[in-house]
Protein backbone atom coordinates (compact mmCIF):
# COMPACT_ATOMS: atom_id res chain seq x y z
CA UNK A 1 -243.14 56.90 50.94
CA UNK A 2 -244.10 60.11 52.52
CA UNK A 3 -243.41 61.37 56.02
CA UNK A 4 -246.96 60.54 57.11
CA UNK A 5 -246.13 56.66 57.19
CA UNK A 6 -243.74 57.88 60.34
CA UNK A 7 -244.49 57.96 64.21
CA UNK A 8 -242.13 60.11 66.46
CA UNK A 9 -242.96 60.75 70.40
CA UNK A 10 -243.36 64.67 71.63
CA UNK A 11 -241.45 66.20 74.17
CA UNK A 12 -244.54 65.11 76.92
CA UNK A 13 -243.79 61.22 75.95
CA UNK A 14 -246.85 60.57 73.67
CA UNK A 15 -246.58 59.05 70.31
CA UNK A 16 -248.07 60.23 67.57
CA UNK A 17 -248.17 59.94 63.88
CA UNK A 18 -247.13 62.01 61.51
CA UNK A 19 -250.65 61.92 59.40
CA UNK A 20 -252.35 64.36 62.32
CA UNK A 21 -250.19 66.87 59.78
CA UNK A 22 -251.54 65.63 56.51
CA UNK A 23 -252.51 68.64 54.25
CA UNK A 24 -250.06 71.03 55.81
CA UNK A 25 -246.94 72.30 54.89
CA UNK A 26 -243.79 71.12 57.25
CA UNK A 27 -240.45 72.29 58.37
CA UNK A 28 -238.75 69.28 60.32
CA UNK A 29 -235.87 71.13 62.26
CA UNK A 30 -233.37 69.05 64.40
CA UNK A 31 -232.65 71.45 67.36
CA UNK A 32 -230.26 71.83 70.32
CA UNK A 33 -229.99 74.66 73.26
CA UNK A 34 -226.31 75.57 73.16
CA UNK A 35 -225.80 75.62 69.53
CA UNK A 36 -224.45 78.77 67.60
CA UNK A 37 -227.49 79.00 65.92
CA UNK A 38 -230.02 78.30 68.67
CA UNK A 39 -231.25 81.97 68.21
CA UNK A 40 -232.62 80.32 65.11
CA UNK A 41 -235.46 79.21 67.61
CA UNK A 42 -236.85 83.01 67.67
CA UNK A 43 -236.98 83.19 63.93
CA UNK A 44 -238.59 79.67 62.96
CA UNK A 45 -241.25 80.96 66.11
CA UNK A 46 -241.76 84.11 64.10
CA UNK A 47 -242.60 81.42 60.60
CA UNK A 48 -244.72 79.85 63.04
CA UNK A 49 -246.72 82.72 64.00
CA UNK A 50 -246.88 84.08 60.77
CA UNK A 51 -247.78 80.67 58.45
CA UNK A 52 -249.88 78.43 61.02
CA UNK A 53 -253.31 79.53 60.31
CA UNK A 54 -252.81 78.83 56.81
CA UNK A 55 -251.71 75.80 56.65
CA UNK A 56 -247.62 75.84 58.19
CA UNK A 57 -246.45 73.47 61.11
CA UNK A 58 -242.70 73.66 62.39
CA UNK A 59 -241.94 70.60 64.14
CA UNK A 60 -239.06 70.75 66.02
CA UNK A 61 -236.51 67.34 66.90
CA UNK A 62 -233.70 67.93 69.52
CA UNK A 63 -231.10 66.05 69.17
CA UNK A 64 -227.09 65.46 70.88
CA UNK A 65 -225.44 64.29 68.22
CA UNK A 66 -223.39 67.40 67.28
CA UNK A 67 -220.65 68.31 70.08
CA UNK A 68 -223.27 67.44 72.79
CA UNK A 69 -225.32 70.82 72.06
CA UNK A 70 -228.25 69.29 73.47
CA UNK A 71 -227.61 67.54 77.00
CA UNK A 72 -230.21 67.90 78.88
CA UNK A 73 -233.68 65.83 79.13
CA UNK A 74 -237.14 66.47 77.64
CA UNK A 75 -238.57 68.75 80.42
CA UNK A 76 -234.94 71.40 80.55
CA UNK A 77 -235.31 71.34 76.77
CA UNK A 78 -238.71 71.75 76.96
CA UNK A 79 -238.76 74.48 79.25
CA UNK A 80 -235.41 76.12 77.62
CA UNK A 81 -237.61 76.46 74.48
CA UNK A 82 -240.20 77.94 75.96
CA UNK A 83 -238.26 80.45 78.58
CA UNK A 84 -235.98 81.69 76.23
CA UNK A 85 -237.65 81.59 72.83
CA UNK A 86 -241.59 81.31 73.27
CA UNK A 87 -241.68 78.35 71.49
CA UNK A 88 -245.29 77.07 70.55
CA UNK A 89 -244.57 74.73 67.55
CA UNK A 90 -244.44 71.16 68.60
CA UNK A 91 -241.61 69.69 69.96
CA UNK A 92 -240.91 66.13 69.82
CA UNK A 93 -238.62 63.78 72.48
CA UNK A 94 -235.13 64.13 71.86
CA UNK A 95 -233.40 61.50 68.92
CA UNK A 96 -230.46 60.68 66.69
CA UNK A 97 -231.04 61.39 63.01
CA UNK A 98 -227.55 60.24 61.61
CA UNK A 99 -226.53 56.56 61.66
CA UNK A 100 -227.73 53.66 62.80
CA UNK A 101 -230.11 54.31 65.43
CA UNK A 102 -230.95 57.10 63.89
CA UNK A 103 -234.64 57.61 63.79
CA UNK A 104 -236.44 56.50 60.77
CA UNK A 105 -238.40 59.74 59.80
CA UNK A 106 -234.86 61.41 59.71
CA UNK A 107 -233.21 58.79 57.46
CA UNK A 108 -236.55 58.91 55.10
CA UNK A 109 -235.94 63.36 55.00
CA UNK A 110 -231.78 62.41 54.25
CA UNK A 111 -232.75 60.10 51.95
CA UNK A 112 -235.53 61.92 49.97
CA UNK A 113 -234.18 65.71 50.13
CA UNK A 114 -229.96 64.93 50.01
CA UNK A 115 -227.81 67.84 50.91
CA UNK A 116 -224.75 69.57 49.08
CA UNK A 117 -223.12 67.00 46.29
CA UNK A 118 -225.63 64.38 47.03
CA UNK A 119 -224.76 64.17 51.07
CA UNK A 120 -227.23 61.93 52.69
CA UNK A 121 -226.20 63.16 56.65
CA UNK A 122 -227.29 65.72 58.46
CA UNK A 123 -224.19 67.88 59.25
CA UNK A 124 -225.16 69.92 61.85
CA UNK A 125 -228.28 71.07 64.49
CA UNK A 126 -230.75 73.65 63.00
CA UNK A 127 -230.33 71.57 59.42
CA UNK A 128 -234.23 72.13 57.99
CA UNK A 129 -236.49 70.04 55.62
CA UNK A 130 -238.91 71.43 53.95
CA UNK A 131 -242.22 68.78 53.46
CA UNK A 132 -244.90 69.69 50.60
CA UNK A 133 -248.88 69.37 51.58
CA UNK A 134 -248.45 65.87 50.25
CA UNK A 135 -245.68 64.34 52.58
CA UNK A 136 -243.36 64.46 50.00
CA UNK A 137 -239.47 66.19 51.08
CA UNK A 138 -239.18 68.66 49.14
CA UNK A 139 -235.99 70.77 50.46
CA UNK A 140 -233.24 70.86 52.36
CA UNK A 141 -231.93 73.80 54.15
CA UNK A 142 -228.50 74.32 55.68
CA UNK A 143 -227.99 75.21 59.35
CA UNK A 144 -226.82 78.34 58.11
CA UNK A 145 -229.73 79.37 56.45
CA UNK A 146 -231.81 81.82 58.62
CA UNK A 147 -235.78 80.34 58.96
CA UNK A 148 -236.69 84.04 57.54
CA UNK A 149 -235.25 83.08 54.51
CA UNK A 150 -237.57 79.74 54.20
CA UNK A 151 -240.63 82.02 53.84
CA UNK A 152 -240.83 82.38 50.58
CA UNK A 153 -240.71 78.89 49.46
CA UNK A 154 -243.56 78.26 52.31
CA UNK A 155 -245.33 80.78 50.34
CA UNK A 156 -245.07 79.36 46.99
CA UNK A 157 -245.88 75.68 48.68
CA UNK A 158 -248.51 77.69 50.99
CA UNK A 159 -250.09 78.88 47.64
């Protein structure tokens, strides 16, 4: 299984699949807009900049799981991102990505890129997956790891 076999719906309430990213390299960020590191959104913006025309897509995933960091609705978040951060990568519609409703693309990134001593949850917002050309997970980042520090493994994956 790869992540292309997954739908998710964007922030503007169409679905779409995950193959429209085929061939490109992905970092799948769950995000929130009063987090401690929501100045994280500048940074993976900068990746973004820097990596899209060769082959990069950031696709961001709000979610309220963690201490209700993210309570608003699509359009505040949507607009927060953009305001405050000049967000451009896509965003998608706000989900759960631990337990049971979690949503599927987010228990096939636990699953295929586990976390410190084999953890399958996500532990906290700004957590970041790394995806290979192919679909295939290939890292996990902490939510304390700054998106600068990502580049270099986009590079190597970037070729």
């Amino acid at each position: 299984m790869t992540v292309y076999q997954y739908e998710a719906k964007m922030i503007d309430g169409k679905t779409i699949s995950l193959q429209s990213f085929e061939g490109k390299v992905l970092l799948i960020v769950n995000t929130a807009s009063k987090c401690g590191f929501t100045p994280q959104f500048k940074d993976l913006q900068d990746l973004y900049e820097r990596y899209n025309n060769k082959g990069l897509e950031i696709l961001g995933f709000p979610c309220n799981q963690f201490m209700n960091q993210e309570p608003g609705n699509e359009e505040d978040i949507q607009s927060f991102c953009e305001l405050n951060y000049g967000v451009t990568f896509p965003m998608f519609a706000k989900i759960d990505v631990n337990g049971k409703d979690a949503h599927p693309l987010f228990k096939h990134l636990t699953e295929a890129s586990p976390g410190l001593l084999g953890s399958k949850a996500v532990k906290w917002n700004f957590t970041k997956f790394l995806v290979d050309q192919d679909g295939n997970a290939v890292e996990r980042f902490a939510p304390n790891v700054n998106p600068k520090d990502i580049a270099k493994h986009i590079e190597k994956l970037l070729g």
